[in-house]
N, C-alpha and C. Protein backbone atom coordinates (compact mmCIF):
# COMPACT_ATOMS: atom_id res chain seq x y z
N UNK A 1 100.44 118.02 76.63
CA UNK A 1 100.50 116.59 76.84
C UNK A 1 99.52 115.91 75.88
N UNK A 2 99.89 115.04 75.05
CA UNK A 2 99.46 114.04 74.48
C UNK A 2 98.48 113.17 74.84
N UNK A 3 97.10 112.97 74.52
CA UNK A 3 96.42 112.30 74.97
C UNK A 3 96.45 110.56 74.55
N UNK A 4 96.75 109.52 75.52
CA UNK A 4 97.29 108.56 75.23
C UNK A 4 95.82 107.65 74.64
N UNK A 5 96.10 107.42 73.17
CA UNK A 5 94.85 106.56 72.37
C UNK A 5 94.12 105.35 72.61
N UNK A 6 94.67 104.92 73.57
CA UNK A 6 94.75 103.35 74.54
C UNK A 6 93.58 103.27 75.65
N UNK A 7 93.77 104.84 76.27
CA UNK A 7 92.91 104.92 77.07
C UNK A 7 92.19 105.62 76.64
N UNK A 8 92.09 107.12 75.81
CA UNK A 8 91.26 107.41 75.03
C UNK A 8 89.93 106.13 74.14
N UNK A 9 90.47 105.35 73.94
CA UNK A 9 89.56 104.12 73.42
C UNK A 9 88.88 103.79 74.40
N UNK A 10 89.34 103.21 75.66
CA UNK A 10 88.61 102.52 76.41
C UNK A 10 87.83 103.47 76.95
N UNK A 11 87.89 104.90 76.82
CA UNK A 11 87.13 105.71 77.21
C UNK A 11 85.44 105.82 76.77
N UNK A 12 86.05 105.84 75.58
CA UNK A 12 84.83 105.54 74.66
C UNK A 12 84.13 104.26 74.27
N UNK A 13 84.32 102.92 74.47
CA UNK A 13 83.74 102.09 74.79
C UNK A 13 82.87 101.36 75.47
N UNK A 14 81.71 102.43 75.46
CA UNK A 14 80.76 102.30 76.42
C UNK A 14 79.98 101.21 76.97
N UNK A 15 80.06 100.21 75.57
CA UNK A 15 79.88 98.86 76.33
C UNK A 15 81.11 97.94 76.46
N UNK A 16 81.83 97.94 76.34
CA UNK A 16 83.21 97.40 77.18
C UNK A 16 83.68 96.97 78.28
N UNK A 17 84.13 95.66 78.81
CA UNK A 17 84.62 95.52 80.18
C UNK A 17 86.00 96.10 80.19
N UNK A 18 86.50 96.95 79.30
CA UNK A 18 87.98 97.47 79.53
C UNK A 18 87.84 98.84 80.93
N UNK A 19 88.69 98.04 81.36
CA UNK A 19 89.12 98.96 82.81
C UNK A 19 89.79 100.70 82.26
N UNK A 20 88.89 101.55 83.12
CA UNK A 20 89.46 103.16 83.16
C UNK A 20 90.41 103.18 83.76
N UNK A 21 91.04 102.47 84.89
CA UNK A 21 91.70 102.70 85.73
C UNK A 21 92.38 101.74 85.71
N UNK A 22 94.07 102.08 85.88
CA UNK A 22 95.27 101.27 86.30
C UNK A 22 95.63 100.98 87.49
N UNK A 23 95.85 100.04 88.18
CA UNK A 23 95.93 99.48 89.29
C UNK A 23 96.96 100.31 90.57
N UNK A 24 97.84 101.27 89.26
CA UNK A 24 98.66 102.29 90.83
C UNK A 24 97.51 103.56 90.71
N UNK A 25 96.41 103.07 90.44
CA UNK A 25 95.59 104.55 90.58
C UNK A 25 94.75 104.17 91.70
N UNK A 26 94.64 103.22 91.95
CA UNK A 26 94.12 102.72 93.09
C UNK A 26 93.71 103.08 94.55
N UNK A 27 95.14 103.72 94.97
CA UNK A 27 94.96 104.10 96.42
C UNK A 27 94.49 105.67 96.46
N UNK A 28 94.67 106.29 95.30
CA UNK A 28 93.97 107.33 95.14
C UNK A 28 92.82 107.85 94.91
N UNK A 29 92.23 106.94 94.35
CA UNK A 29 90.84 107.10 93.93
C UNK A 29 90.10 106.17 95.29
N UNK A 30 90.71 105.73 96.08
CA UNK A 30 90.08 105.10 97.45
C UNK A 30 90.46 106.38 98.53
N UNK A 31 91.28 106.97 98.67
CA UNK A 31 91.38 108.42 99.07
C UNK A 31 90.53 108.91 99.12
N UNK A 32 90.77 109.46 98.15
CA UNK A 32 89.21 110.50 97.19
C UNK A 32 87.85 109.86 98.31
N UNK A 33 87.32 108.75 97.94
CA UNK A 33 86.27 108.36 98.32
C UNK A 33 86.26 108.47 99.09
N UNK A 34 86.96 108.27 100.23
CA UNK A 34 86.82 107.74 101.50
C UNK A 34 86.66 109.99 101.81
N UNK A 35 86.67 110.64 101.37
CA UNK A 35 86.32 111.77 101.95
C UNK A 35 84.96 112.66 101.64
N UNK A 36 84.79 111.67 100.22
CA UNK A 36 83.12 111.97 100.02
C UNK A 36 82.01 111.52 101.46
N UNK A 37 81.27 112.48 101.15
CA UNK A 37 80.29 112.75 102.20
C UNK A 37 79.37 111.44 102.19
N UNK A 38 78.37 110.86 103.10
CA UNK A 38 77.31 109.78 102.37
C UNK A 38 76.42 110.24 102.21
N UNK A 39 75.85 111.50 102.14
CA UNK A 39 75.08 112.28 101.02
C UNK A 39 75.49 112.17 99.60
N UNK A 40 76.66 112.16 99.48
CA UNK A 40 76.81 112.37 98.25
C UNK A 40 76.76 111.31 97.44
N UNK A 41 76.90 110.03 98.15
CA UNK A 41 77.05 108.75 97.37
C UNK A 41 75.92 108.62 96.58
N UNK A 42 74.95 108.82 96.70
CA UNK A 42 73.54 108.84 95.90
C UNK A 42 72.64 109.70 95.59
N UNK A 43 71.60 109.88 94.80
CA UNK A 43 71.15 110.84 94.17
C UNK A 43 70.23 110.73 95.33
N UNK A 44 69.63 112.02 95.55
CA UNK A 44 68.48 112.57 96.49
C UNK A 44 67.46 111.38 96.16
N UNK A 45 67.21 110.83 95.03
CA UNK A 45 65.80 109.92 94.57
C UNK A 45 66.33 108.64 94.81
N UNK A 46 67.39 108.24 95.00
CA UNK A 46 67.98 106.95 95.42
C UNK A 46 67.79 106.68 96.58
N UNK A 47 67.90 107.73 97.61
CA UNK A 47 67.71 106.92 98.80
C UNK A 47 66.75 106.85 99.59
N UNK A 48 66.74 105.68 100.50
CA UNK A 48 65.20 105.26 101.49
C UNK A 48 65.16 106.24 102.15
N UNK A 49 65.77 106.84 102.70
CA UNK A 49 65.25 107.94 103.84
C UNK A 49 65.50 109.61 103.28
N UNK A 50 64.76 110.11 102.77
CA UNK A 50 65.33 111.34 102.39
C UNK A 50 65.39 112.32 103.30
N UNK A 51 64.96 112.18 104.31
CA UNK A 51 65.54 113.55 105.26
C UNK A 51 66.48 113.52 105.69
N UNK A 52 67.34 114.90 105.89
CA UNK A 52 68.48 115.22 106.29
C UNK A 52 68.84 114.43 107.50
N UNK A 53 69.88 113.72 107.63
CA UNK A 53 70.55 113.20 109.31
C UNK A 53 71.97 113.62 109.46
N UNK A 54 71.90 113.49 110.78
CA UNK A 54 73.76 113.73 111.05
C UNK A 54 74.67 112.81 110.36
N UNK A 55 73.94 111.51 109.83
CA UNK A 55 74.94 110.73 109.60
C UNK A 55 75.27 110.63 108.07
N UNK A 56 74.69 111.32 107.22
CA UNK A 56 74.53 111.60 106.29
C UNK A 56 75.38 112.95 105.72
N UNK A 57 76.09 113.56 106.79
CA UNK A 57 76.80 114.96 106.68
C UNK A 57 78.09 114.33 107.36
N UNK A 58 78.64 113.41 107.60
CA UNK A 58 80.03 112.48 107.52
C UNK A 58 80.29 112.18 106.20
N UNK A 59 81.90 111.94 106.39
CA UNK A 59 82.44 110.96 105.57
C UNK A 59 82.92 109.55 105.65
N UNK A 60 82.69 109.18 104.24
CA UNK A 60 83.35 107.59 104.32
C UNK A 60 83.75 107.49 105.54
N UNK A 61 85.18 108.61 105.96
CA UNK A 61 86.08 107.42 106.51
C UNK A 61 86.39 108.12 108.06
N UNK A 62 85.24 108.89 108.11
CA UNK A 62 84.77 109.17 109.64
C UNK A 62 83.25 108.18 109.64
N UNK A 63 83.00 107.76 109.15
CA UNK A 63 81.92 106.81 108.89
C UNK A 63 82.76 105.03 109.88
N UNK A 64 83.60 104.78 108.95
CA UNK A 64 84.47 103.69 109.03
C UNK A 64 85.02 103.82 110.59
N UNK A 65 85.34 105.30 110.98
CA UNK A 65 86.40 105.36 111.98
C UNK A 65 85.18 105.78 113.65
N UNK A 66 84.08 105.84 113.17
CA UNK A 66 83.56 105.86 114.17
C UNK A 66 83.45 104.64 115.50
N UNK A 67 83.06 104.80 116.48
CA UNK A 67 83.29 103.70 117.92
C UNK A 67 81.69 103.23 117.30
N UNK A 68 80.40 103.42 116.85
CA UNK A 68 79.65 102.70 116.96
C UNK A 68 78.25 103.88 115.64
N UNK A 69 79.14 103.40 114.69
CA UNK A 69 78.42 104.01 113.37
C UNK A 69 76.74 103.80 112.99
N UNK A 70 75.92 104.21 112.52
CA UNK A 70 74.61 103.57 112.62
C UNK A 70 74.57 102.60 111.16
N UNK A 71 74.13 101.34 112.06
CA UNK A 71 73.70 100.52 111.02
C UNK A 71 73.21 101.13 109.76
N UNK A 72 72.25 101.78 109.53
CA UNK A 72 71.87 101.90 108.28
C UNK A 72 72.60 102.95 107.14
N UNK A 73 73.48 103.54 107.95
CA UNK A 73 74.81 104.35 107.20
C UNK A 73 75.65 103.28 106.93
N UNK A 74 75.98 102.15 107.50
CA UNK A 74 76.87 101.48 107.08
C UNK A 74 75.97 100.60 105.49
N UNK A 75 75.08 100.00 105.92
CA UNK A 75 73.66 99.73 104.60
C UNK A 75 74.13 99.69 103.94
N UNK A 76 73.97 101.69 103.89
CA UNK A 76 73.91 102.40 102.48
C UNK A 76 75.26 102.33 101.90
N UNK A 77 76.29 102.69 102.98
CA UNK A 77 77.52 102.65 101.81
C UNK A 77 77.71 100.90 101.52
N UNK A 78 77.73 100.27 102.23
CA UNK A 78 77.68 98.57 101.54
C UNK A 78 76.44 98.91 100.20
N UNK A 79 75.70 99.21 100.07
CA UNK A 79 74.77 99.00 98.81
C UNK A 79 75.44 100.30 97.57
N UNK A 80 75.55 101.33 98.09
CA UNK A 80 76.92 102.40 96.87
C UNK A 80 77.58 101.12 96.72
N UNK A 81 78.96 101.10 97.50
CA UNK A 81 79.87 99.81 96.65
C UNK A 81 79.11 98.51 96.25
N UNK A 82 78.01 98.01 96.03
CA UNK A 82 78.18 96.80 95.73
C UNK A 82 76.94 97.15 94.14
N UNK A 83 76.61 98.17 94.30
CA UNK A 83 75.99 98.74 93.06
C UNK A 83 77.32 99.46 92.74
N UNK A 84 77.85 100.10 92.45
CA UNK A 84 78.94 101.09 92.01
C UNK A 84 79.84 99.66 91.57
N UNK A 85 80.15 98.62 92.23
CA UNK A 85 81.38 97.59 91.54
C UNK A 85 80.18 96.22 90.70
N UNK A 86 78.89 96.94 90.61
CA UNK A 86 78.13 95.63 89.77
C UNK A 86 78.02 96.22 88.11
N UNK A 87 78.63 97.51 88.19
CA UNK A 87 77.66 97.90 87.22
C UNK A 87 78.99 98.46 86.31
N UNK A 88 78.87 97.78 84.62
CA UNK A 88 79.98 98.19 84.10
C UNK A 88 80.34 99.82 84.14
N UNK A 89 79.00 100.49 84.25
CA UNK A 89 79.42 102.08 84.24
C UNK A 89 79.91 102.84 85.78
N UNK A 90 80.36 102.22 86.57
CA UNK A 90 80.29 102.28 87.80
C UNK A 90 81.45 103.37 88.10
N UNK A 91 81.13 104.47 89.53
CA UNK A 91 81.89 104.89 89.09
C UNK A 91 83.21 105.20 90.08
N UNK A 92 83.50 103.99 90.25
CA UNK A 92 85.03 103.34 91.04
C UNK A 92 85.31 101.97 90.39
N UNK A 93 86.99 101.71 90.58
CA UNK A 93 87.45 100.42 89.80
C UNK A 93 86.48 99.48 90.94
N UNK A 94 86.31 98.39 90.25
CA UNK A 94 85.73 96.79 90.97
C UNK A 94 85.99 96.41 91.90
N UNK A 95 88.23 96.85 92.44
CA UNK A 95 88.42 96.21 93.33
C UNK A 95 88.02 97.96 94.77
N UNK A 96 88.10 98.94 94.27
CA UNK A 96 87.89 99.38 95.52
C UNK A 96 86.45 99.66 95.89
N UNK A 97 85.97 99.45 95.05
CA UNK A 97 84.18 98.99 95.35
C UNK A 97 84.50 98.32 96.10
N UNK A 98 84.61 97.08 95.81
CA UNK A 98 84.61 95.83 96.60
C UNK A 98 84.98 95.61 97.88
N UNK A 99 86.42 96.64 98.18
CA UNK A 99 87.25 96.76 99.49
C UNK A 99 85.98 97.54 100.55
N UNK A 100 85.63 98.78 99.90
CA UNK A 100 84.55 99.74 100.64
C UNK A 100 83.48 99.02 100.59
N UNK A 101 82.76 97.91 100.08
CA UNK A 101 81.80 97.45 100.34
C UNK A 101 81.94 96.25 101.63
N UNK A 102 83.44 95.48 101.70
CA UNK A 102 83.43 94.76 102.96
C UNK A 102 83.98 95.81 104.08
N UNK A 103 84.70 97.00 103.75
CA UNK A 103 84.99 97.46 105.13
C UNK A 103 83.59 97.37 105.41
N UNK A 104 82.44 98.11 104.80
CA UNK A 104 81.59 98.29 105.56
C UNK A 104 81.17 97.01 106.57
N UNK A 105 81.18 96.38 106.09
CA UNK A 105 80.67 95.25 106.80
C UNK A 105 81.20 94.79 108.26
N UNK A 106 82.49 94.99 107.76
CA UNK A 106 83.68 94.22 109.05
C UNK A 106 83.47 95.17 109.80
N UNK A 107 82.79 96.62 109.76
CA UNK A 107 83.11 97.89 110.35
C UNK A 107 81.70 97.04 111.31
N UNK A 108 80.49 96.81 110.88
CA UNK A 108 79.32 96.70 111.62
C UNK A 108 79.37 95.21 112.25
N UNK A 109 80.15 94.42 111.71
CA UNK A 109 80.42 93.19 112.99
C UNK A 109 81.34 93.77 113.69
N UNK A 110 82.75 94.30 113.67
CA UNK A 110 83.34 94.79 114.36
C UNK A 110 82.43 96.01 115.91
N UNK A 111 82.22 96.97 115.21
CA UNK A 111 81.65 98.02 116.13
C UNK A 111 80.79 97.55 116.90
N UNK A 112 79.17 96.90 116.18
CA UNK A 112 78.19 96.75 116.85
C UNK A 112 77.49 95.29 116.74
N UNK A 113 78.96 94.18 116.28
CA UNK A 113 78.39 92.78 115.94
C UNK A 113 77.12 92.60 114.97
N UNK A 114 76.39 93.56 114.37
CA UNK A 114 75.80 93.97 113.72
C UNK A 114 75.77 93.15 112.07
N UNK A 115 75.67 92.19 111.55
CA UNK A 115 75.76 91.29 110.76
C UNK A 115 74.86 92.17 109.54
N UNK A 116 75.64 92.81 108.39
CA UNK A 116 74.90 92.83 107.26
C UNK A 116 75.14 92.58 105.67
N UNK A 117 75.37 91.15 106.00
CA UNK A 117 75.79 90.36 105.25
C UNK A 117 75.05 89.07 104.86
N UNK A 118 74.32 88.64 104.03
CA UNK A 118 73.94 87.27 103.96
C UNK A 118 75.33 86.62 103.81
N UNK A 119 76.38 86.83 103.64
CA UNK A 119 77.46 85.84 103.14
C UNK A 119 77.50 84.87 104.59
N UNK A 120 78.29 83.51 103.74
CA UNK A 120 78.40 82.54 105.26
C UNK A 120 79.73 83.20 105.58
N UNK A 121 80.05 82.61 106.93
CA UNK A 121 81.32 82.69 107.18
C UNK A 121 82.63 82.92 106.71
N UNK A 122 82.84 81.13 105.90
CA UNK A 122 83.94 81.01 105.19
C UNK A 122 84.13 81.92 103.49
N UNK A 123 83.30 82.27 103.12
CA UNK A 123 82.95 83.12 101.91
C UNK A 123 83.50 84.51 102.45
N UNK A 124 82.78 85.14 103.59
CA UNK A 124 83.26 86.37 104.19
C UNK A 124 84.67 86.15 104.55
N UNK A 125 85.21 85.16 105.35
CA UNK A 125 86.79 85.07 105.48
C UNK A 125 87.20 85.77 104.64
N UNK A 126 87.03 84.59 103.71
CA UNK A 126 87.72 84.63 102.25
C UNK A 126 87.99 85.81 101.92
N UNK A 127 86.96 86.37 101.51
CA UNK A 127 86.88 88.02 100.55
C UNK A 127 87.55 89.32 101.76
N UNK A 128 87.49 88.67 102.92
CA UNK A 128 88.12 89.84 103.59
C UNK A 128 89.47 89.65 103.65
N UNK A 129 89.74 88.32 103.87
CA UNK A 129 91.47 88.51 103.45
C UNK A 129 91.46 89.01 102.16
N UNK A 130 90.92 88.54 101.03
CA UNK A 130 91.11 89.30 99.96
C UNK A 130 91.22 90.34 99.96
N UNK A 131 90.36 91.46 100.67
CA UNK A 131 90.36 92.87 100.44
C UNK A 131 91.80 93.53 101.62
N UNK A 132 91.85 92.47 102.28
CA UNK A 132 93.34 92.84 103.63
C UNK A 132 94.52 92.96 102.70
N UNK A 133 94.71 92.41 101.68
CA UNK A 133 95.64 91.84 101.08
C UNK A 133 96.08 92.89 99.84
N UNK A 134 94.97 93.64 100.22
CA UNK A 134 95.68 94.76 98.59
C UNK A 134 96.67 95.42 98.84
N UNK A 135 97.38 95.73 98.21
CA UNK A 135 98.49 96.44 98.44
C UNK A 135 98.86 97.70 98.13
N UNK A 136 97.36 98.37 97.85
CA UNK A 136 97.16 100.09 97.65
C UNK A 136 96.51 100.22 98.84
N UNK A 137 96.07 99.33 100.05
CA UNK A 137 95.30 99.90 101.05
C UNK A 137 95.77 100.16 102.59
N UNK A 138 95.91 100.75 102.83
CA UNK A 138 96.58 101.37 104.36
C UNK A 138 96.05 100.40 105.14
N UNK A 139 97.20 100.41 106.28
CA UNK A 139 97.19 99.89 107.34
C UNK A 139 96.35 99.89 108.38
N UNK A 140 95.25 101.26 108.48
CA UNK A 140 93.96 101.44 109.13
C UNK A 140 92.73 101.07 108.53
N UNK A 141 92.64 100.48 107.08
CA UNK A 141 92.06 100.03 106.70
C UNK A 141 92.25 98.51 107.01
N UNK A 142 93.63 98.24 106.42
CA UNK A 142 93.80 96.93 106.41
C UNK A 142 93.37 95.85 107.52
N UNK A 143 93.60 96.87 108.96
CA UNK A 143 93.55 96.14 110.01
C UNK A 143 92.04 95.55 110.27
N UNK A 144 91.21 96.57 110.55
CA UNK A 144 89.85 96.09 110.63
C UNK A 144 89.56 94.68 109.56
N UNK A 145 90.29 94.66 108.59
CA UNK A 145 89.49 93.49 107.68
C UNK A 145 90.00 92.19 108.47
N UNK A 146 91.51 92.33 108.80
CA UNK A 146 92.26 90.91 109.21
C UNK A 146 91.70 90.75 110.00
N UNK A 147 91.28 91.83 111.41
CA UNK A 147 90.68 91.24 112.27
C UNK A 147 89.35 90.36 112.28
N UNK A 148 88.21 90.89 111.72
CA UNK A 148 87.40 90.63 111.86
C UNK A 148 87.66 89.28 111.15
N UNK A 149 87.92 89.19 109.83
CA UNK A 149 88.01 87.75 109.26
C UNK A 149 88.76 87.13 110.34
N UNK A 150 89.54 86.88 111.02
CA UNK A 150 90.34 86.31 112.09
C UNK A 150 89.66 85.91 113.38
N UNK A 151 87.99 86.60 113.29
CA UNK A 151 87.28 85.58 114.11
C UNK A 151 85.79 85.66 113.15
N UNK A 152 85.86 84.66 112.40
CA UNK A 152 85.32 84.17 111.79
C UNK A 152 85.88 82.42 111.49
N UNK A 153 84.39 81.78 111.58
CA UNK A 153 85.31 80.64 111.22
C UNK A 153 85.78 79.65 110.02
């Protein structure tokens, strides 16, 4: 197979806003993530708490799917996505940063009303319909966002 020169370029464009990723690659590479561990999201020197916890030996999306997740696991993966979609070298597309950085959120008003968000209200609406609205993201994802934006005012 032929390596296509298009993306080969943008490969190598290290300072470049050209996107690695095509938009049907999407629900796959949110897959993927969602089964990485939250150990793994960061380097041992990155994070505030370095000792081993239980919650730290989950994944994403037993993270997401838990009845009452700990705040500061939810934090951390809100701060992975919102560093991982700030940073041109980042290493997920913008929009599923972005999606995994408000589940987290809707996950900790949802579960434990737990607010960790400076955003106002109508800003959070907003971006959570936005992230409800993709159309690479499942229906167990999707739901938590509508809801929570849906009591918001």
């Amino acid at each position: 197979m032929e390596p296509d020169p298009e993306t080969l370029s943008k490969l190598f464009q290290l300072d470049s806003d050209a996107e690695l990723w095509r938009r049907d690659e999407y629900a796959a590479i949110f897959h993927h993530q969602m089964q990485v561990s939250l150990a793994d999201l960061t380097g041992a020197e990155d994070r505030a708490d370095p000792s081993p916890n239980e919650a730290a030996l989950i994944s994403i999306e037993e993270l997401l799917a838990a009845e009452h997740p700990p705040t500061h696991a939810l934090v951390g993966l809100k701060q992975f996505a919102k560093t991982s979609g700030s940073r041109s070298d980042g290493v997920l597309p913008k929009p599923v940063s972005a999606v995994i950085y408000l589940l987290a959120i809707a996950k900790g008003l949802q579960s434990t009303g737990t607010r960790i968000t400076e955003m106002d209200d109508v800003s959070l609406k907003a971006k959570l319909t936005w992230a409800a609205d993709q159309t690479w993201l499942d229906d167990r994802y999707r739901w938590p966002l509508r809801s929570v934006a849906a009591k918001l005012n």
